[in-house]
C-alpha atoms as a PDB file:
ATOM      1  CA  UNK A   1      18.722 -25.531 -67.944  1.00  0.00           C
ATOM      2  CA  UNK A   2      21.652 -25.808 -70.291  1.00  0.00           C
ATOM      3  CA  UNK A   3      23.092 -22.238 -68.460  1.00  0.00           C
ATOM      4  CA  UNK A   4      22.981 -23.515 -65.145  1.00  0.00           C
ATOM      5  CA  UNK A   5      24.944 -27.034 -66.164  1.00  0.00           C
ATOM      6  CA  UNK A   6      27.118 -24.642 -67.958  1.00  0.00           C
ATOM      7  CA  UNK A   7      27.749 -22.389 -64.865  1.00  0.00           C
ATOM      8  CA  UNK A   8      27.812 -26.210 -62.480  1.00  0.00           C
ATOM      9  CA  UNK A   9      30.943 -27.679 -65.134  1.00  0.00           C
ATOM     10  CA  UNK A  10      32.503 -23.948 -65.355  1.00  0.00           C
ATOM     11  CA  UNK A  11      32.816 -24.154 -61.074  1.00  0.00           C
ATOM     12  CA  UNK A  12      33.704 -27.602 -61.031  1.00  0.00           C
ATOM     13  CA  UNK A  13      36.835 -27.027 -63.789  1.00  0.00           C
ATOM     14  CA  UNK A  14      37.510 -23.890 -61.752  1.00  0.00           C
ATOM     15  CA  UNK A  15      37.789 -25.474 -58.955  1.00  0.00           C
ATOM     16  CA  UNK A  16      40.026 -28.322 -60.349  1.00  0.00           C
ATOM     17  CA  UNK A  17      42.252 -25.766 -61.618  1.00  0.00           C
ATOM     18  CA  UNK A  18      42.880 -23.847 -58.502  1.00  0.00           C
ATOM     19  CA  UNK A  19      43.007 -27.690 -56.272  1.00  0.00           C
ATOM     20  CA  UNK A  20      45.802 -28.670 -58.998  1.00  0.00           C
ATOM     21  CA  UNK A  21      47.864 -24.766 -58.520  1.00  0.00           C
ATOM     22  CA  UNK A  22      47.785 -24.822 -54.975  1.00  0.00           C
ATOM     23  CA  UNK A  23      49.169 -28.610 -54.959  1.00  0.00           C
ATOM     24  CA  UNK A  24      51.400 -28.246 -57.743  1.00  0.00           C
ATOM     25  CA  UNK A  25      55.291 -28.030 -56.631  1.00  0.00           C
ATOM     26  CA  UNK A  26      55.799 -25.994 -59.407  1.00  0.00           C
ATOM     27  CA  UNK A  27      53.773 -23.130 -58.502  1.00  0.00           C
ATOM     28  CA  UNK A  28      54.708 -23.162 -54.330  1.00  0.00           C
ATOM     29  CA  UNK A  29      56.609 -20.592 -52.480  1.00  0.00           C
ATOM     30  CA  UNK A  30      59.804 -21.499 -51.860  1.00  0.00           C
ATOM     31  CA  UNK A  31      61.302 -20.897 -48.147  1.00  0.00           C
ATOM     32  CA  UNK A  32      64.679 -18.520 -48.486  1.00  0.00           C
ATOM     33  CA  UNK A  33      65.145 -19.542 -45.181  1.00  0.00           C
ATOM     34  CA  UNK A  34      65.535 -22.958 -45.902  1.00  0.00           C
ATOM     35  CA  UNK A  35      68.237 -22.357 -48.958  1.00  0.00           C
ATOM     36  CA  UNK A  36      71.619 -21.869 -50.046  1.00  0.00           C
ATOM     37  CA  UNK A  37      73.112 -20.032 -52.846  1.00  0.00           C
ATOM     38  CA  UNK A  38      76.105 -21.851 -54.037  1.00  0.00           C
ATOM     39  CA  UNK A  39      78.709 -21.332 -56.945  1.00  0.00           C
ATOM     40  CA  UNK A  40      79.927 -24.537 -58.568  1.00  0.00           C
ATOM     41  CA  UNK A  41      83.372 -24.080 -60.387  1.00  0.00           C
ATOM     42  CA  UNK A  42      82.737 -27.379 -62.035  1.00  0.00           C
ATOM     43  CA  UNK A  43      81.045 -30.326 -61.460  1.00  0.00           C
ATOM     44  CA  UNK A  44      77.430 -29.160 -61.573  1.00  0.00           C
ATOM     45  CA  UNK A  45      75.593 -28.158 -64.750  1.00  0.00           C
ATOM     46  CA  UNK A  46      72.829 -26.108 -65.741  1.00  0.00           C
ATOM     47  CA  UNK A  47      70.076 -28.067 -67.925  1.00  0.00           C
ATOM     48  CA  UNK A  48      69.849 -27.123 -71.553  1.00  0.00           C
ATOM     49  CA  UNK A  49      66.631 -25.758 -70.513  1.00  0.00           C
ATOM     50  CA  UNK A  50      68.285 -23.457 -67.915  1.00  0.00           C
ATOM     51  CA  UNK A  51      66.539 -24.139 -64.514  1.00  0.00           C
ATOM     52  CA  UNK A  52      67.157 -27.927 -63.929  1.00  0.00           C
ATOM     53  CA  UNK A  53      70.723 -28.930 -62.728  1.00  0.00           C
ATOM     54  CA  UNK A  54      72.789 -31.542 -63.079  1.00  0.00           C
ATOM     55  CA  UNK A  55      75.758 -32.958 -60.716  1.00  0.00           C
ATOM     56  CA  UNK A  56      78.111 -35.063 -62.624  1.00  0.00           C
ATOM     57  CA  UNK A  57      80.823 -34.786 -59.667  1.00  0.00           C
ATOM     58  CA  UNK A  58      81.115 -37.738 -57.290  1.00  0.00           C
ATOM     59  CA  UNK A  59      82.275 -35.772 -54.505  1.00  0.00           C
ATOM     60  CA  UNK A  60      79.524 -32.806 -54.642  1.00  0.00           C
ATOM     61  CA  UNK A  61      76.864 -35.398 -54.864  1.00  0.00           C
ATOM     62  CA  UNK A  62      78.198 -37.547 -51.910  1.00  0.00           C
ATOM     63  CA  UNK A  63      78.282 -34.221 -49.743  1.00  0.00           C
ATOM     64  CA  UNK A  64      74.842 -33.286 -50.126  1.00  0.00           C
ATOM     65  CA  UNK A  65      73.900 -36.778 -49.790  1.00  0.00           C
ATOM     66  CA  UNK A  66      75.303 -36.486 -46.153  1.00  0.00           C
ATOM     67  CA  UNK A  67      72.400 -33.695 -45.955  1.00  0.00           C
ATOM     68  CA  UNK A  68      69.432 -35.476 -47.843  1.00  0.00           C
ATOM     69  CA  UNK A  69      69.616 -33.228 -50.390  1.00  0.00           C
ATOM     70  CA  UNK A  70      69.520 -34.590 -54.429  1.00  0.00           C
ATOM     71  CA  UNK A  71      69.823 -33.264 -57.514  1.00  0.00           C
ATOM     72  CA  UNK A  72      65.892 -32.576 -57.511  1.00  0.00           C
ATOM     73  CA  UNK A  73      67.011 -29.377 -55.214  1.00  0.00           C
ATOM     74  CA  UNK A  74      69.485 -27.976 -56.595  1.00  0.00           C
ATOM     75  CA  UNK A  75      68.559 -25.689 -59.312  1.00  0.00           C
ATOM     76  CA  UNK A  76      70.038 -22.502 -61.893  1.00  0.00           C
ATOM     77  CA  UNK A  77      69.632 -19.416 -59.688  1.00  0.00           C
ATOM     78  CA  UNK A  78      69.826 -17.189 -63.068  1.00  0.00           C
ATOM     79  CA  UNK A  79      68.187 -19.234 -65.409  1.00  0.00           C
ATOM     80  CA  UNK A  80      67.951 -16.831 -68.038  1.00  0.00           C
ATOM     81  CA  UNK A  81      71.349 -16.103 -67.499  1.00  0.00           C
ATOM     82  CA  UNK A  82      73.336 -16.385 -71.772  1.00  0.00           C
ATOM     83  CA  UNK A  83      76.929 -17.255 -70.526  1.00  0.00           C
ATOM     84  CA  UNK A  84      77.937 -15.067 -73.666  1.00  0.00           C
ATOM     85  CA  UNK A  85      77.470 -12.167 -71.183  1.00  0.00           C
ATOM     86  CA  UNK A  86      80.338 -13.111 -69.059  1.00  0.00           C
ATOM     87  CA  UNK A  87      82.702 -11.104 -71.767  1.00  0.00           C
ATOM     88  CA  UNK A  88      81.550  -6.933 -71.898  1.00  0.00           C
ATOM     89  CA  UNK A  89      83.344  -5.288 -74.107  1.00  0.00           C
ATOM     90  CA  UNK A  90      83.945  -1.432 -72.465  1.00  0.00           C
ATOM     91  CA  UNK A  91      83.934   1.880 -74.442  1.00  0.00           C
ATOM     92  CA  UNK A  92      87.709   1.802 -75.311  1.00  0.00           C
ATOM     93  CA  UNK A  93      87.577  -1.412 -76.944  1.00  0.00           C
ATOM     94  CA  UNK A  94      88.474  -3.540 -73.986  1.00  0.00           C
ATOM     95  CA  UNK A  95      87.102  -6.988 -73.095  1.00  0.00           C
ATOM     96  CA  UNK A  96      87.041  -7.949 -69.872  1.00  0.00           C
ATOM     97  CA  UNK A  97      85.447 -11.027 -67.846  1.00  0.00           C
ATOM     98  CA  UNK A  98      82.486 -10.942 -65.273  1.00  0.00           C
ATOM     99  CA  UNK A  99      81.185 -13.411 -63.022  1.00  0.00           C
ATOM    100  CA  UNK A 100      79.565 -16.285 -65.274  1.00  0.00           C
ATOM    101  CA  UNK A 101      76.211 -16.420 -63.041  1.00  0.00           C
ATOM    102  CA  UNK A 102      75.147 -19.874 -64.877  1.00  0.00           C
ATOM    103  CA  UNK A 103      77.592 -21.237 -62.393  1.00  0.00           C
ATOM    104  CA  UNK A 104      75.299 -20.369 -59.716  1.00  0.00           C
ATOM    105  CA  UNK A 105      72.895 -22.286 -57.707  1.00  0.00           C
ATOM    106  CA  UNK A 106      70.105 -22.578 -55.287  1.00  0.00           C
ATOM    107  CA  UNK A 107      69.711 -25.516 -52.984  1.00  0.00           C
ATOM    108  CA  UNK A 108      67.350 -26.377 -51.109  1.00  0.00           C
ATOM    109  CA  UNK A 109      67.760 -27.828 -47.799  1.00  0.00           C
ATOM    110  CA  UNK A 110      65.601 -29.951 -46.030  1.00  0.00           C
ATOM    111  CA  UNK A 111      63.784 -29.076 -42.865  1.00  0.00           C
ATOM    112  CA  UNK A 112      66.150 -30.740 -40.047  1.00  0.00           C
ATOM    113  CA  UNK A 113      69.354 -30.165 -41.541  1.00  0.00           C
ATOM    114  CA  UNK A 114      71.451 -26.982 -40.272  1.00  0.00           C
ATOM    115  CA  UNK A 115      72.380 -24.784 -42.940  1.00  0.00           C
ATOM    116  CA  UNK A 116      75.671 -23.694 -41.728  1.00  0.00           C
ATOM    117  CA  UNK A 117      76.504 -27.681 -42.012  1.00  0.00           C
ATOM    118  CA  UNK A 118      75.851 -27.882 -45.478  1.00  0.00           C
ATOM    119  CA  UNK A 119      77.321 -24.543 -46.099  1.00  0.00           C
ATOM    120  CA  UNK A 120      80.546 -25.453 -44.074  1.00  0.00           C
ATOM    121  CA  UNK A 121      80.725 -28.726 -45.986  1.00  0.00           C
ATOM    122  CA  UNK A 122      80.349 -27.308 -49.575  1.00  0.00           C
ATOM    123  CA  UNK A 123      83.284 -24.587 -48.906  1.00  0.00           C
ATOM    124  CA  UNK A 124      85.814 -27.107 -48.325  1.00  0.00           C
ATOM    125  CA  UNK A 125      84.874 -28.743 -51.749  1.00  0.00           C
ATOM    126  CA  UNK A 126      87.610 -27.709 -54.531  1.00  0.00           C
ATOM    127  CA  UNK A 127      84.884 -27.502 -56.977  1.00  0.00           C
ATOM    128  CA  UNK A 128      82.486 -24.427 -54.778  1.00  0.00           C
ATOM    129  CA  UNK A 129      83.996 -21.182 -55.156  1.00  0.00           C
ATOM    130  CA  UNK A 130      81.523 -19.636 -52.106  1.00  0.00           C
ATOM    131  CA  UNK A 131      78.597 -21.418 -50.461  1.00  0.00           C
ATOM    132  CA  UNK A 132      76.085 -19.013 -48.280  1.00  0.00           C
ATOM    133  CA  UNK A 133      72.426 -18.375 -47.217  1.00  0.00           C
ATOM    134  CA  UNK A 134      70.285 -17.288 -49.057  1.00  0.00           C
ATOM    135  CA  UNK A 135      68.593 -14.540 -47.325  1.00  0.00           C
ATOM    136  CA  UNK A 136      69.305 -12.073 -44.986  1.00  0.00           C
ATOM    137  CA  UNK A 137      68.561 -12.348 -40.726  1.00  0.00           C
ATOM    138  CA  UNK A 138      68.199  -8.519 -40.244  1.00  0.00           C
ATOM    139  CA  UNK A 139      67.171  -9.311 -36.471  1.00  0.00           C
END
């Protein structure tokens, strides 16, 4: 008896689990279709914890408000990415600069809204270096 309520409770938590994963936002696939990848000069920052972003320029935010889009969808591309890495030092002894890819985001954009509007919107923003899908259409 006490097996088979153990084997019932094991199911139902197993079953919880994988309800809760499949729901969970945090754990679904994202569309590439449906993003951008953009590179913010200035004006948008990474969270200290790396993934999270946040927009503390008026103008970026008002643009993608245009689009529906929020801070909630934009978010680090390279999350892992140290900014110290931006400087390589080569074997003579010279330092030189590389693209600081903490600068670089992902946003999503919601199902509606044409991509090449948002894109075309961003690029004439001071503050975006390049805007562009992010995914290939190899049809």
């Amino acid at each position: 008896m006490k097996t088979t309520m153990f084997s019932k409770a094991m199911l139902f938590v197993g079953a919880a689990l994988l309800l809760c994963l499949s729901v969970s936002p945090a754990f679904a696939q994202s569309d590439p279709s449906r993003e951008i990848l953009v590179y913010f000069v200035s004006g948008v920052q990474r969270s200290p914890a790396g993934q999270a972003a946040r927009i503390t320029s008026t103008t970026i935010q008002t643009t993608l408000a245009r689009f529906n889009i929020d801070q909630t969808q934009v978010a680090s591309a390279f999350p892992n990415f140290n900014e110290a890495d931006t400087l390589k030092l080569l074997p003579g002894g010279r330092l030189i600069g590389q693209a600081n890819m903490a600068k670089i985001f992902n946003v999503k954009i919601p199902n509606g809204v044409v991509l090449d509007s948002v894109i075309q919107a961003l690029k004439k923003l001071r503050e975006v270096l390049f805007a562009e899908p992010n995914f290939h259409d190899y049809r």
